[in-house]
C-alpha atoms as a PDB file:
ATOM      1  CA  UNK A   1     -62.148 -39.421 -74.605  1.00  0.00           C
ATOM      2  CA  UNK A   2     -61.986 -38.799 -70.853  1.00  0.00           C
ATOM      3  CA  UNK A   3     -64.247 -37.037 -69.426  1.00  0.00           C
ATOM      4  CA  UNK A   4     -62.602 -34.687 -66.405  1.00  0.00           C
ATOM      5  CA  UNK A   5     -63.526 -34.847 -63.027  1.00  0.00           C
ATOM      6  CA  UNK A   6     -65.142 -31.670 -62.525  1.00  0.00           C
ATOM      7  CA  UNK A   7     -65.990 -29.943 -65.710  1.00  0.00           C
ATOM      8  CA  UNK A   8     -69.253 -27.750 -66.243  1.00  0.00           C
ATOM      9  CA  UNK A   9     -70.939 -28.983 -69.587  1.00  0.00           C
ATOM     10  CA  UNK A  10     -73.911 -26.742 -71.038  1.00  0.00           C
ATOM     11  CA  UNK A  11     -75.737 -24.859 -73.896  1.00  0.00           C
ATOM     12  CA  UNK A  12     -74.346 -21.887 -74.434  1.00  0.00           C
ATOM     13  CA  UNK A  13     -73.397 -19.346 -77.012  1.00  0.00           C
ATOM     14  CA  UNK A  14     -70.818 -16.772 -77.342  1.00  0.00           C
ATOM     15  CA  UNK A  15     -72.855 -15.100 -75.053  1.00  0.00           C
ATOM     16  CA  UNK A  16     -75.395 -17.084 -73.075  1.00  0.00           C
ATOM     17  CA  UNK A  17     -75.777 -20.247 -71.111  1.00  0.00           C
ATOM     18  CA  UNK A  18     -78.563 -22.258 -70.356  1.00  0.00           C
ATOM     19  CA  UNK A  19     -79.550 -23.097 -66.963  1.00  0.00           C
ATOM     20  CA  UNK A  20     -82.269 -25.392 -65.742  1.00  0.00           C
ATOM     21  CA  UNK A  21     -84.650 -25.127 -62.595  1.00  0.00           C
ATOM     22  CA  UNK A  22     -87.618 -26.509 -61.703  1.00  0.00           C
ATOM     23  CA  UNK A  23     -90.628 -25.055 -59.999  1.00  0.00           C
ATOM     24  CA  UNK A  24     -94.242 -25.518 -59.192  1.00  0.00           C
ATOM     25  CA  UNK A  25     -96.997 -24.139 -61.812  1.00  0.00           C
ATOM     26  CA  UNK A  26     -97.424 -20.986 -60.070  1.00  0.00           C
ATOM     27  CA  UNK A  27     -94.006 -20.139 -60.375  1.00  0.00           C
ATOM     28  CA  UNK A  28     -93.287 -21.325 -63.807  1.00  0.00           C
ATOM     29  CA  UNK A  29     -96.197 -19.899 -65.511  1.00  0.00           C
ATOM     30  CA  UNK A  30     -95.500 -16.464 -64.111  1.00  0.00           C
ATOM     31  CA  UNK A  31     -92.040 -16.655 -65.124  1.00  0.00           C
ATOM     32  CA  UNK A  32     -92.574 -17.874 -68.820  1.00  0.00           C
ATOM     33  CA  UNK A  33     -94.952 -15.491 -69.316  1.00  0.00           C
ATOM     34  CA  UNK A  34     -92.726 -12.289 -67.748  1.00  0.00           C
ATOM     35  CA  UNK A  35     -89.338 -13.914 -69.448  1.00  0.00           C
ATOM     36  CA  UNK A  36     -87.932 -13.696 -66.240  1.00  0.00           C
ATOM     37  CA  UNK A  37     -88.371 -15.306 -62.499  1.00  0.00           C
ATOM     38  CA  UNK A  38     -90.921 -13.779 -60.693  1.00  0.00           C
ATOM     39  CA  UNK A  39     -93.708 -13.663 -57.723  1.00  0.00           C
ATOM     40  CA  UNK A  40     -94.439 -16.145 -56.286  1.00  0.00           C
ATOM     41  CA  UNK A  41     -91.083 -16.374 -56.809  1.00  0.00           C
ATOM     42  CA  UNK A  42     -89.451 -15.918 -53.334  1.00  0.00           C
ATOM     43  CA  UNK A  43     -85.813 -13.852 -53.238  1.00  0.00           C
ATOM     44  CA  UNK A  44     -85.213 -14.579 -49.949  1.00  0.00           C
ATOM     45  CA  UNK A  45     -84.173 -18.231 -50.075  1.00  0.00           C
ATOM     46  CA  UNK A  46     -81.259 -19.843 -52.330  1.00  0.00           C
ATOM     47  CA  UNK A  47     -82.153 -21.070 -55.586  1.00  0.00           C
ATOM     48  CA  UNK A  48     -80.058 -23.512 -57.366  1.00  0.00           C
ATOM     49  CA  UNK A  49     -78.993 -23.415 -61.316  1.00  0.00           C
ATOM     50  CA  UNK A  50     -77.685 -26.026 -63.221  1.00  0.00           C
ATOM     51  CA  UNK A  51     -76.371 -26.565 -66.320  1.00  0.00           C
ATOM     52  CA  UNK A  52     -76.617 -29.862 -67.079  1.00  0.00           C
ATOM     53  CA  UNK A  53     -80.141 -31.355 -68.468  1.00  0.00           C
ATOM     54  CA  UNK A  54     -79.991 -34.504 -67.102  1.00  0.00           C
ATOM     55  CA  UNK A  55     -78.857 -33.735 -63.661  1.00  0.00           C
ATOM     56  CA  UNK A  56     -81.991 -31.797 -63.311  1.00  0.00           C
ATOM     57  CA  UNK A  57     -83.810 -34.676 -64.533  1.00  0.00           C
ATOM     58  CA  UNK A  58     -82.256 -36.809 -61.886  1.00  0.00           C
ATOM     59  CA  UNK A  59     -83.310 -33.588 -59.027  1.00  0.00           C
ATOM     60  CA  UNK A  60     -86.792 -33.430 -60.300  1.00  0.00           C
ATOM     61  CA  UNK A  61     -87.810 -36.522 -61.145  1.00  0.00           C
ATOM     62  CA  UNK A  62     -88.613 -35.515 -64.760  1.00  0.00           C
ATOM     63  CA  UNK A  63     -91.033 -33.147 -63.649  1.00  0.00           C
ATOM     64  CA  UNK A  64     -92.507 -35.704 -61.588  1.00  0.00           C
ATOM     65  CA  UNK A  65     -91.506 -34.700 -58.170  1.00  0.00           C
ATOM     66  CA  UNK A  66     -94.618 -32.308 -55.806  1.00  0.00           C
ATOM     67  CA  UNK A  67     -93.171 -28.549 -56.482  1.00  0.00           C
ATOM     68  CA  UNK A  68     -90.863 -29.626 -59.303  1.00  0.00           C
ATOM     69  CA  UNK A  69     -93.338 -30.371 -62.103  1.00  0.00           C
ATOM     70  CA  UNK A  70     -92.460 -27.940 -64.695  1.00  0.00           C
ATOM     71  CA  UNK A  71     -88.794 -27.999 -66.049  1.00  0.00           C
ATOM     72  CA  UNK A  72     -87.508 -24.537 -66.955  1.00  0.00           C
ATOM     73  CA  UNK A  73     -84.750 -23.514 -69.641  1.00  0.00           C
ATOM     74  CA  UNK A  74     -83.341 -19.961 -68.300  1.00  0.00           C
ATOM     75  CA  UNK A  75     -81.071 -18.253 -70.623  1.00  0.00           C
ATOM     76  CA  UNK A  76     -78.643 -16.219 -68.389  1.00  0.00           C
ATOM     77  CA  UNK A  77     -75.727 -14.323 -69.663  1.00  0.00           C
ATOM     78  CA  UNK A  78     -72.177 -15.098 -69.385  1.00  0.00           C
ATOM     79  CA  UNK A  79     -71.279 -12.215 -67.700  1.00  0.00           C
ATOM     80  CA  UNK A  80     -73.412 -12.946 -65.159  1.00  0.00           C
ATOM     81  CA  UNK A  81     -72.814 -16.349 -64.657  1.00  0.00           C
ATOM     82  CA  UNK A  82     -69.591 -16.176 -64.294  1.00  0.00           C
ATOM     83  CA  UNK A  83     -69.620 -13.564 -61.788  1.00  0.00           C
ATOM     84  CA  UNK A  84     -71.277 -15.977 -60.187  1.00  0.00           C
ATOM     85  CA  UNK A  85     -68.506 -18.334 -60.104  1.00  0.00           C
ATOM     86  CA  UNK A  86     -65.759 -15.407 -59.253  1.00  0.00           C
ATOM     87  CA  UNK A  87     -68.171 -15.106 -55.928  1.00  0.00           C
ATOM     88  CA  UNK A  88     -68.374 -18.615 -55.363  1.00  0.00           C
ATOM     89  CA  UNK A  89     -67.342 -20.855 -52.585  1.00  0.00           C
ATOM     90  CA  UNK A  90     -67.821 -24.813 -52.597  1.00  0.00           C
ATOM     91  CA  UNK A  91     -70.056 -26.099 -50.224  1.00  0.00           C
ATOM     92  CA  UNK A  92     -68.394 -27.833 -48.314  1.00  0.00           C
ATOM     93  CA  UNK A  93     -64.772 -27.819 -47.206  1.00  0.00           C
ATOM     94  CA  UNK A  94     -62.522 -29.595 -48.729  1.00  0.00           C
ATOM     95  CA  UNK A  95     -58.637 -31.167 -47.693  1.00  0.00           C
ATOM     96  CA  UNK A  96     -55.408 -29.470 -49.739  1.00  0.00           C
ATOM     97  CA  UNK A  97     -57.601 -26.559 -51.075  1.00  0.00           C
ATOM     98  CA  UNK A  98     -54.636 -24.556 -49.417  1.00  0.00           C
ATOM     99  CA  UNK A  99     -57.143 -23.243 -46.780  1.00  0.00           C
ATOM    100  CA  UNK A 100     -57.895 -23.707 -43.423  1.00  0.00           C
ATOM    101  CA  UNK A 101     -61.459 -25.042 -41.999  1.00  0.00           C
ATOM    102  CA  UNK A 102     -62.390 -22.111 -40.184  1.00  0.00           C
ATOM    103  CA  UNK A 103     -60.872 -19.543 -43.576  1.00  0.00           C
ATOM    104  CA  UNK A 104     -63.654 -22.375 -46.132  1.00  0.00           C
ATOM    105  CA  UNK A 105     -65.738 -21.401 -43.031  1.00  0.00           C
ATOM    106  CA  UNK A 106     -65.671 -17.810 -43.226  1.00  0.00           C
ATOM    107  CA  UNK A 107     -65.577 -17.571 -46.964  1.00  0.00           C
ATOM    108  CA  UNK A 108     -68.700 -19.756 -47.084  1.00  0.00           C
ATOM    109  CA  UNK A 109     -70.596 -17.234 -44.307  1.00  0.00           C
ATOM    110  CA  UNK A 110     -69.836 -14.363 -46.924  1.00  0.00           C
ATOM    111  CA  UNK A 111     -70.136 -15.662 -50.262  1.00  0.00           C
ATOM    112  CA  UNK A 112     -73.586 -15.076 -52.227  1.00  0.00           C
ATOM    113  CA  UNK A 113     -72.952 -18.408 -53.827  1.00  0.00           C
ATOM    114  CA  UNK A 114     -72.573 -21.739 -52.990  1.00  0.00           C
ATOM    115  CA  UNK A 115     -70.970 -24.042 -55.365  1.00  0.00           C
ATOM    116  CA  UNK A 116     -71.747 -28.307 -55.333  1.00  0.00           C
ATOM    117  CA  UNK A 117     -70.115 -30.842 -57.969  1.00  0.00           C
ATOM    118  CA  UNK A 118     -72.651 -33.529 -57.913  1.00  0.00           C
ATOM    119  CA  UNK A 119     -72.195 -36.955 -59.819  1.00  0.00           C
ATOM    120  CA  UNK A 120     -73.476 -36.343 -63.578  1.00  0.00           C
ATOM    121  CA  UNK A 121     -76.301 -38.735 -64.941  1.00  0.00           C
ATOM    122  CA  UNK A 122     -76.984 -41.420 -67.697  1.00  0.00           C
ATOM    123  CA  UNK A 123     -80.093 -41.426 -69.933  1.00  0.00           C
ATOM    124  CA  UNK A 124     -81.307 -44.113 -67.087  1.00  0.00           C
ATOM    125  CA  UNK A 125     -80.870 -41.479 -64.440  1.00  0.00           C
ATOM    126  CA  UNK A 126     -77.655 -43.384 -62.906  1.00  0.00           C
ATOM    127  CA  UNK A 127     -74.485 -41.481 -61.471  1.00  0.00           C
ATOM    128  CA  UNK A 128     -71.768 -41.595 -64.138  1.00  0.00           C
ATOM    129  CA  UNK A 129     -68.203 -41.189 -62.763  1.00  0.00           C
ATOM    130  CA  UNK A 130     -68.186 -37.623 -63.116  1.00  0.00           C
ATOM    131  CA  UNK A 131     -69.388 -34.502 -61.723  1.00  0.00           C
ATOM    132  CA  UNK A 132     -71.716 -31.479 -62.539  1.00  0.00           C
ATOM    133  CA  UNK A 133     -72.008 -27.962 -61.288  1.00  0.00           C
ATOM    134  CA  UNK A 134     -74.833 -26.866 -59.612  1.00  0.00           C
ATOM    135  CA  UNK A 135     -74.998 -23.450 -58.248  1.00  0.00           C
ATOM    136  CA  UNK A 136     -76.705 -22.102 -55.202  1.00  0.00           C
ATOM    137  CA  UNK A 137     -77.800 -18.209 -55.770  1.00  0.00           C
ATOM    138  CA  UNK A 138     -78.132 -16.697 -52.369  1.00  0.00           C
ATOM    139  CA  UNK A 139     -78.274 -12.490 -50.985  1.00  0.00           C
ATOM    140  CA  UNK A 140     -76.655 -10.014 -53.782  1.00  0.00           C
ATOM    141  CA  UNK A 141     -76.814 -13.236 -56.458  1.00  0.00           C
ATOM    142  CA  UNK A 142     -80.547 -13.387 -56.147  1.00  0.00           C
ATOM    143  CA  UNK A 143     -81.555 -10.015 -57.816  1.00  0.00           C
ATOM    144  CA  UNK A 144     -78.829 -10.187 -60.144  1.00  0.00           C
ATOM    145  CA  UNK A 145     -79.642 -13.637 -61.116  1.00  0.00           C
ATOM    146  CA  UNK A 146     -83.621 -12.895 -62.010  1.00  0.00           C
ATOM    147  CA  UNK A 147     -83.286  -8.988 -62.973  1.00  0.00           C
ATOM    148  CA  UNK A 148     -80.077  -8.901 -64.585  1.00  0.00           C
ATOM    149  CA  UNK A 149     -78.900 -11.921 -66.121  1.00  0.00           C
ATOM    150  CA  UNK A 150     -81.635 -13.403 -67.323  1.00  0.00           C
ATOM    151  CA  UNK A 151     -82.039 -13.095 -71.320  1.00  0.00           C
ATOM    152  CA  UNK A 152     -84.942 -15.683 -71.859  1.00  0.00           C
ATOM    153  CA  UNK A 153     -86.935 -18.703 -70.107  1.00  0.00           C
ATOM    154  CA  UNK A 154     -88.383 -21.698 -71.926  1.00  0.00           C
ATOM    155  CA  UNK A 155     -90.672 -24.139 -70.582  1.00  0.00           C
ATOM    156  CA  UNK A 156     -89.172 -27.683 -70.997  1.00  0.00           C
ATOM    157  CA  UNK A 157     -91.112 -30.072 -69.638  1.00  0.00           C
ATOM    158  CA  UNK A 158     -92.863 -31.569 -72.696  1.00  0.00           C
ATOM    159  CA  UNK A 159     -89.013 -32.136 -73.620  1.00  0.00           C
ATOM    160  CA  UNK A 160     -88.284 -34.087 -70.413  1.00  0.00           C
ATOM    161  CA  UNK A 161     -91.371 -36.035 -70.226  1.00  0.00           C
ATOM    162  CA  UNK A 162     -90.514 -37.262 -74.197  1.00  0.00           C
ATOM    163  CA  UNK A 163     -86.426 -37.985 -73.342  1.00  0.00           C
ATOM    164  CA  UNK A 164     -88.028 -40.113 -70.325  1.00  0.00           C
ATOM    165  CA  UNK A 165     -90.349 -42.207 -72.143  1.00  0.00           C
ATOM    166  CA  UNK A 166     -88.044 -42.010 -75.309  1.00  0.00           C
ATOM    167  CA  UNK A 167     -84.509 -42.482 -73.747  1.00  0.00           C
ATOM    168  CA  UNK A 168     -83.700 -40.845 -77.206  1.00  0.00           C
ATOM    169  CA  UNK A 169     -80.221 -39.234 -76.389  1.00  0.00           C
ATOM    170  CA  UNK A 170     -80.926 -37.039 -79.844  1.00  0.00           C
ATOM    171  CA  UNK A 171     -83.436 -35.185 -77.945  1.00  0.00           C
ATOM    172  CA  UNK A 172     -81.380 -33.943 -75.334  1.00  0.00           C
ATOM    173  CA  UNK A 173     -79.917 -30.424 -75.566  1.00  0.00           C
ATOM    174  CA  UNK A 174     -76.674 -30.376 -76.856  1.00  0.00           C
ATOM    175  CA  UNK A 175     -74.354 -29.516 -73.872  1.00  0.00           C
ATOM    176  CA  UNK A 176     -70.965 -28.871 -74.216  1.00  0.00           C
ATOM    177  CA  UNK A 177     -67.732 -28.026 -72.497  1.00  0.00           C
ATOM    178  CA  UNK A 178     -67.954 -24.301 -71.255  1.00  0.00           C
ATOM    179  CA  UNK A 179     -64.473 -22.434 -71.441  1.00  0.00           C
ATOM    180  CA  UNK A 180     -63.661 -21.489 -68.081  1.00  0.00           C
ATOM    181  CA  UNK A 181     -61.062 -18.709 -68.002  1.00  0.00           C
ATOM    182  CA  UNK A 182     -58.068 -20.246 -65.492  1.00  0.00           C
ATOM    183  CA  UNK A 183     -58.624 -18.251 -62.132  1.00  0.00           C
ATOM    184  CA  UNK A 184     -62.422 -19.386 -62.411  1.00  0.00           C
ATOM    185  CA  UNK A 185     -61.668 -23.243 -62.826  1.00  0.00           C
ATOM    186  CA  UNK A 186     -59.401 -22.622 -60.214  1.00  0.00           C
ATOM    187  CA  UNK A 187     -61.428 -20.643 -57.689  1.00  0.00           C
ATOM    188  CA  UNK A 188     -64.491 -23.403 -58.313  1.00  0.00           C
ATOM    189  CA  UNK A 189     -62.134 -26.551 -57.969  1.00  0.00           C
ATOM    190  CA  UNK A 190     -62.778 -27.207 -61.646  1.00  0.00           C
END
């Protein structure tokens, strides 16, 4: 089966979906033990979601990399994600998206959320020929994002330091294709 381009796969529920950060101990432990991001937490700087397990693998070097050593599971909402994408812009301007440079440019200035499609990885780490969402929460998205949306937060890092020594694929979570409603797959460059 072809895989598309640009497609965001996840765990998720009728309800939920399942986002993955990474953060430094601090930060982490405060937040699995409060359910929900918090100080030392900073609000004031973008923060970056993403669905997919192994791309955050790839980003933190599973839970290897200084500041990135434990792997977080945050159950947001659906609601909330996906106002998310309806205030999205992509990162970085792109040719026939039926808008000028300086319009992307504006857009991007204003919008609380940036929006990257970042080659998806293999088991081994390796970019496949696809791409993954990741999603930069910025301003209004912030607050939202860790008072709002947020229905639970797992610690995952025993799970990525047994995939990474295991390469078992049966341990991974089991993502799936996430229905996008039309105008979101559209305004995201799904």
């Amino acid at each position: 089966m072809q895989v598309p381009q640009r497609q965001i796969r996840a765990v998720h529920t009728a309800d939920t979906i399942t986002v993955y950060q990474a953060y430094r101990a601090e930060i982490a432990d405060a937040a699995v033990r409060a359910g929900r991001i918090v100080a030392p937490f900073k609000r004031d700087r973008m923060t970056w979601i993403k669905p997919s397990f192994l791309w955050m693998m790839y980003r933190c070097g599973w839970g290897e990399k200084p500041g990135q050593e434990r792997v977080l599971a945050v159950e947001i909402t659906r609601a909330g994600f996906e106002w998310a994408l309806a205030h999205a812009c992509i990162s970085h301007y792109e040719i026939g998206s039926g808008e000028t440079r300086a319009e992307w440019s504006r857009r991007v200035r204003r919008s609380p959320v940036r929006v990257q499609w970042d080659p998806e990885r293999s088991m081994q780490l390796g970019a496949l020929p696809y791409r993954s969402l990741q999603l930069g929460l910025g301003g209004e998205a912030v607050p939202r994002y860790v008072d709002e949306w947020t229905v639970s937060i797992r610690d995952v890092t025993d799970l990525a330091h047994r995939v990474q020594s295991t390469r078992d694929p049966a341990l991974l979570p089991p993502k799936r294709p996430y229905p996008l409603p039309p105008d979101l797959a559209t305004a995201i460059a799904a």
